[in-house]
C-alpha atoms as a PDB file:
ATOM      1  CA  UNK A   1     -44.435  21.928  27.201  1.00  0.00           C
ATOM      2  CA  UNK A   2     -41.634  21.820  25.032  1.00  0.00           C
ATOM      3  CA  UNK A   3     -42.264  22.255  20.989  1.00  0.00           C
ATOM      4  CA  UNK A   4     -40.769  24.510  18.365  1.00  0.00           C
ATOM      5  CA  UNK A   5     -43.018  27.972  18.473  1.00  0.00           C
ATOM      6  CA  UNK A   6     -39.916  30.031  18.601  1.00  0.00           C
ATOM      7  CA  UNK A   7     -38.032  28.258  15.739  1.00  0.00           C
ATOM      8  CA  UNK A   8     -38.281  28.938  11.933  1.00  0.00           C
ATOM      9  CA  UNK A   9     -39.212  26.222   9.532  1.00  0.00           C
ATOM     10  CA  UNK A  10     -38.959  25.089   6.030  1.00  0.00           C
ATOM     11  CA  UNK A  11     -40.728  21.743   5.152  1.00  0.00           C
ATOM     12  CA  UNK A  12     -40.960  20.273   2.237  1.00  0.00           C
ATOM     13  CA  UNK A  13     -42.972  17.489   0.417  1.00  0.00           C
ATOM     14  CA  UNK A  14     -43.102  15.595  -3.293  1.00  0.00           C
ATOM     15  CA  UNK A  15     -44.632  13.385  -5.911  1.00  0.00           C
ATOM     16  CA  UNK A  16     -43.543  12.729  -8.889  1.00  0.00           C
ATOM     17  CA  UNK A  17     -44.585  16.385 -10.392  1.00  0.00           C
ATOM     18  CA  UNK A  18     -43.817  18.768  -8.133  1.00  0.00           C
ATOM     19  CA  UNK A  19     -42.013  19.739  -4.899  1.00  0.00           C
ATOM     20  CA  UNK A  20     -44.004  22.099  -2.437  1.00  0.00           C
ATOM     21  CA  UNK A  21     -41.677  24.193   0.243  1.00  0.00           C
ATOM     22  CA  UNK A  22     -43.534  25.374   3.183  1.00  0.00           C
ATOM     23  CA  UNK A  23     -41.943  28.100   5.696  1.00  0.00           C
ATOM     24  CA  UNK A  24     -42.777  29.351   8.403  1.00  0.00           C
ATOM     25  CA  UNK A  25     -41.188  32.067  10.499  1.00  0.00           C
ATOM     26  CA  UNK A  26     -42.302  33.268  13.863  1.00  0.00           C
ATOM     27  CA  UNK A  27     -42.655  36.851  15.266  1.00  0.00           C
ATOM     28  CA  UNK A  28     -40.067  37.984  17.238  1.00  0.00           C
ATOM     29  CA  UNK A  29     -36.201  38.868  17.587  1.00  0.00           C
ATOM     30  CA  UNK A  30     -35.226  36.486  14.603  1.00  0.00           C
ATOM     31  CA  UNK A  31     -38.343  37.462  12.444  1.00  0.00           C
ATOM     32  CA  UNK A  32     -36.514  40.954  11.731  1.00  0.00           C
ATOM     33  CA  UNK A  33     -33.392  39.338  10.249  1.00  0.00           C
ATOM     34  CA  UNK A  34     -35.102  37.030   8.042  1.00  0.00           C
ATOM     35  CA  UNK A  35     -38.744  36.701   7.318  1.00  0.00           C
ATOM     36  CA  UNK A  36     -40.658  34.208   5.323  1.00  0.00           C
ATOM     37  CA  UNK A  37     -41.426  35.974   1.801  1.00  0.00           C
ATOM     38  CA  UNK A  38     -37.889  36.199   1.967  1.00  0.00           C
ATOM     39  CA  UNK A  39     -36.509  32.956   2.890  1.00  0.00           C
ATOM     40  CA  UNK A  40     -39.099  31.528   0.048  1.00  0.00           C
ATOM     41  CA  UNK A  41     -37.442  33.313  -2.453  1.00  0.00           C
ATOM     42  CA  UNK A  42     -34.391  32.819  -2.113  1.00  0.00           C
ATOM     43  CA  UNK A  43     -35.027  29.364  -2.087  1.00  0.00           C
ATOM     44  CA  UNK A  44     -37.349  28.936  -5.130  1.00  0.00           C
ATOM     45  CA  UNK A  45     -34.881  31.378  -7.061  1.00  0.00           C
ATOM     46  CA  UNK A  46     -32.100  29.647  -6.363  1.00  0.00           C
ATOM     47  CA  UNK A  47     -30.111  28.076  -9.204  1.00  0.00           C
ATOM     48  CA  UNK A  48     -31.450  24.320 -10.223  1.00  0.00           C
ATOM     49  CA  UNK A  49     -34.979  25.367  -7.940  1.00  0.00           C
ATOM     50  CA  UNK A  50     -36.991  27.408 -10.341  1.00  0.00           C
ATOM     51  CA  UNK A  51     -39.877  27.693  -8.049  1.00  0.00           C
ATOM     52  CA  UNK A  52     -42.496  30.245  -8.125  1.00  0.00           C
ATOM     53  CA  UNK A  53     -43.806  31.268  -4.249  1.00  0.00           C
ATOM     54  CA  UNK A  54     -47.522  30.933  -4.040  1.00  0.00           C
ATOM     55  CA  UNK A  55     -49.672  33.853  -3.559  1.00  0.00           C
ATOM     56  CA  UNK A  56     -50.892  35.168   0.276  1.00  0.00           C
ATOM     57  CA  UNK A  57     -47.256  34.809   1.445  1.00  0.00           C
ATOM     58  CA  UNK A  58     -46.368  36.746   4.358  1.00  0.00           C
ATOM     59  CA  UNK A  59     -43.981  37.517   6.895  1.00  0.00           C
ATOM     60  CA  UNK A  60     -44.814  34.505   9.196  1.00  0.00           C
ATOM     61  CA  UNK A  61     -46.026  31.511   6.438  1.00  0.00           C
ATOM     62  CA  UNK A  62     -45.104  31.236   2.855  1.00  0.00           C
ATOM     63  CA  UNK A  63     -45.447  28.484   0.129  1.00  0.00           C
ATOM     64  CA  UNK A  64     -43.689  27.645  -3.129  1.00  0.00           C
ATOM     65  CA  UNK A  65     -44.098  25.085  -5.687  1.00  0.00           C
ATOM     66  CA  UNK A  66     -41.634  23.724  -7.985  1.00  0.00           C
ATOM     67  CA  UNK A  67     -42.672  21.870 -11.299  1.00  0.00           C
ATOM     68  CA  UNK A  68     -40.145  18.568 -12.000  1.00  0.00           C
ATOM     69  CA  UNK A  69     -39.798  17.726 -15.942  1.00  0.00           C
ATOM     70  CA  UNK A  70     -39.042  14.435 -16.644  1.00  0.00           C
ATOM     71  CA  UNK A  71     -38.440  14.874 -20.230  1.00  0.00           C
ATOM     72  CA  UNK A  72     -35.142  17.525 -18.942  1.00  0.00           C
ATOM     73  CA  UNK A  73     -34.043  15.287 -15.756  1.00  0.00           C
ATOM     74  CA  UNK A  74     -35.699  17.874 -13.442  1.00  0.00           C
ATOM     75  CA  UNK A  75     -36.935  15.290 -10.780  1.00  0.00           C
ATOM     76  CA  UNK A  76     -38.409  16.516  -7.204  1.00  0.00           C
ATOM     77  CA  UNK A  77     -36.417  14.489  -5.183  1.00  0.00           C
ATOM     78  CA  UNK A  78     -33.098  15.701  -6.401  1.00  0.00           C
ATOM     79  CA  UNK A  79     -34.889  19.264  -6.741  1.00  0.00           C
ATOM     80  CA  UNK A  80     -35.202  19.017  -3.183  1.00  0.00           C
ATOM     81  CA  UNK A  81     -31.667  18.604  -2.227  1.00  0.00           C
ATOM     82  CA  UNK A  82     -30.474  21.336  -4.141  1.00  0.00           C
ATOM     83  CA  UNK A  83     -33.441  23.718  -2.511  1.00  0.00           C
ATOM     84  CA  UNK A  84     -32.103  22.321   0.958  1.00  0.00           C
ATOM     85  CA  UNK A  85     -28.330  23.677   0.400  1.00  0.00           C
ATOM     86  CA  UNK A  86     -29.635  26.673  -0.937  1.00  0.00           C
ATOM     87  CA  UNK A  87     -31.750  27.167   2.356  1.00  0.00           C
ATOM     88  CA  UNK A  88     -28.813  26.306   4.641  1.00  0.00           C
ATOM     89  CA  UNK A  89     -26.468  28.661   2.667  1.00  0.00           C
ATOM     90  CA  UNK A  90     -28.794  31.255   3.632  1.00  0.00           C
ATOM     91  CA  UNK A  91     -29.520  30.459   6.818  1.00  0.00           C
ATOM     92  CA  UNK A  92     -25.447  30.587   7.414  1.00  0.00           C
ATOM     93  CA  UNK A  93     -25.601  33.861   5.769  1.00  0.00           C
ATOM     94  CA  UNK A  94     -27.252  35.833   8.057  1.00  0.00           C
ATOM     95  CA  UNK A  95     -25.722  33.599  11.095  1.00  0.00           C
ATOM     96  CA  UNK A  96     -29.120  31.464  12.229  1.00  0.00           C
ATOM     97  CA  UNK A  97     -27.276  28.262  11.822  1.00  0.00           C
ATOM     98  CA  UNK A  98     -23.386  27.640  12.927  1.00  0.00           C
ATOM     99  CA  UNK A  99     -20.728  27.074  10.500  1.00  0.00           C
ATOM    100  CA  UNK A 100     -19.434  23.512   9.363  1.00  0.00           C
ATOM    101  CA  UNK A 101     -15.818  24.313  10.336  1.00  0.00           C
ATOM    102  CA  UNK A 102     -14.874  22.005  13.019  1.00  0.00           C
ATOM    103  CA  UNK A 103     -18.181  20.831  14.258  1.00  0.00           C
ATOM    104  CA  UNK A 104     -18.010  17.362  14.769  1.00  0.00           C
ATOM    105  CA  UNK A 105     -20.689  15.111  11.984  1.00  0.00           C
ATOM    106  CA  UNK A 106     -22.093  13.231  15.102  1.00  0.00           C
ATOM    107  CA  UNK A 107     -23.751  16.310  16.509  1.00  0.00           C
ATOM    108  CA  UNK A 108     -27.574  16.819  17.376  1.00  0.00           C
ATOM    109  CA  UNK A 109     -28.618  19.989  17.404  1.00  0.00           C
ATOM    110  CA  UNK A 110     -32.182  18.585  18.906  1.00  0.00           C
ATOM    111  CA  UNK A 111     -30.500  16.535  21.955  1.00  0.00           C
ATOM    112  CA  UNK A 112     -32.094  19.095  24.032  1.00  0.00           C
ATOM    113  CA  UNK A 113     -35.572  19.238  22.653  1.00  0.00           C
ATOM    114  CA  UNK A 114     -38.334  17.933  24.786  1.00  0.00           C
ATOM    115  CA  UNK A 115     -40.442  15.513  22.597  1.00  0.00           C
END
């Protein structure tokens, strides 16, 4: 009943070291237009990431982990916002989320999600 099997996901966690990005992508229609090796990498590579994608990534699950360093203000937390944008700029790239232009900020794209 309900639940996300068909959707892609990217989740992400941190301490004060590292961030770790998770994604997973399942089989099917959307699979062939992005896959998760490749969504990982564009993420980790992305400029102010720096993340290095775990091995036994695959088309379906991948990991990545991104070091922070203190000593050169490269904090998870913030590392994490700038690996979200680069996600969603991808994601808009090859048209699996909608545009910004004139959608309105009070919209919830999981109204119609059973939970």
């Amino acid at each position: 009943k309900g639940g996300a099997d068909h959707l892609g996901k990217m989740f992400m966690g941190f301490n004060d070291d590292e961030l770790i990005i998770f994604v997973n992508v399942p089989k099917g229609e959307k699979a062939s237009v992005l896959n998760a090796v490749d969504w990982i990498k564009a993420v980790a590579s992305a400029d102010g990431v720096g993340g290095t994608v775990l091995p036994g990534a695959d088309a379906v699950f991948a990991k990545a982990v991104v070091k922070g360093d203190k000593a050169n203000g490269r904090f998870p937390i913030k590392i994490k916002d700038v690996a979200i944008s680069a996600s969603i700029a991808l994601l808009r790239s090859k048209q699996l989320l909608p545009d910004d232009e004139g959608s309105d900020d009070d919209v919830n794209y999981g109204e119609d999600l059973e939970w």
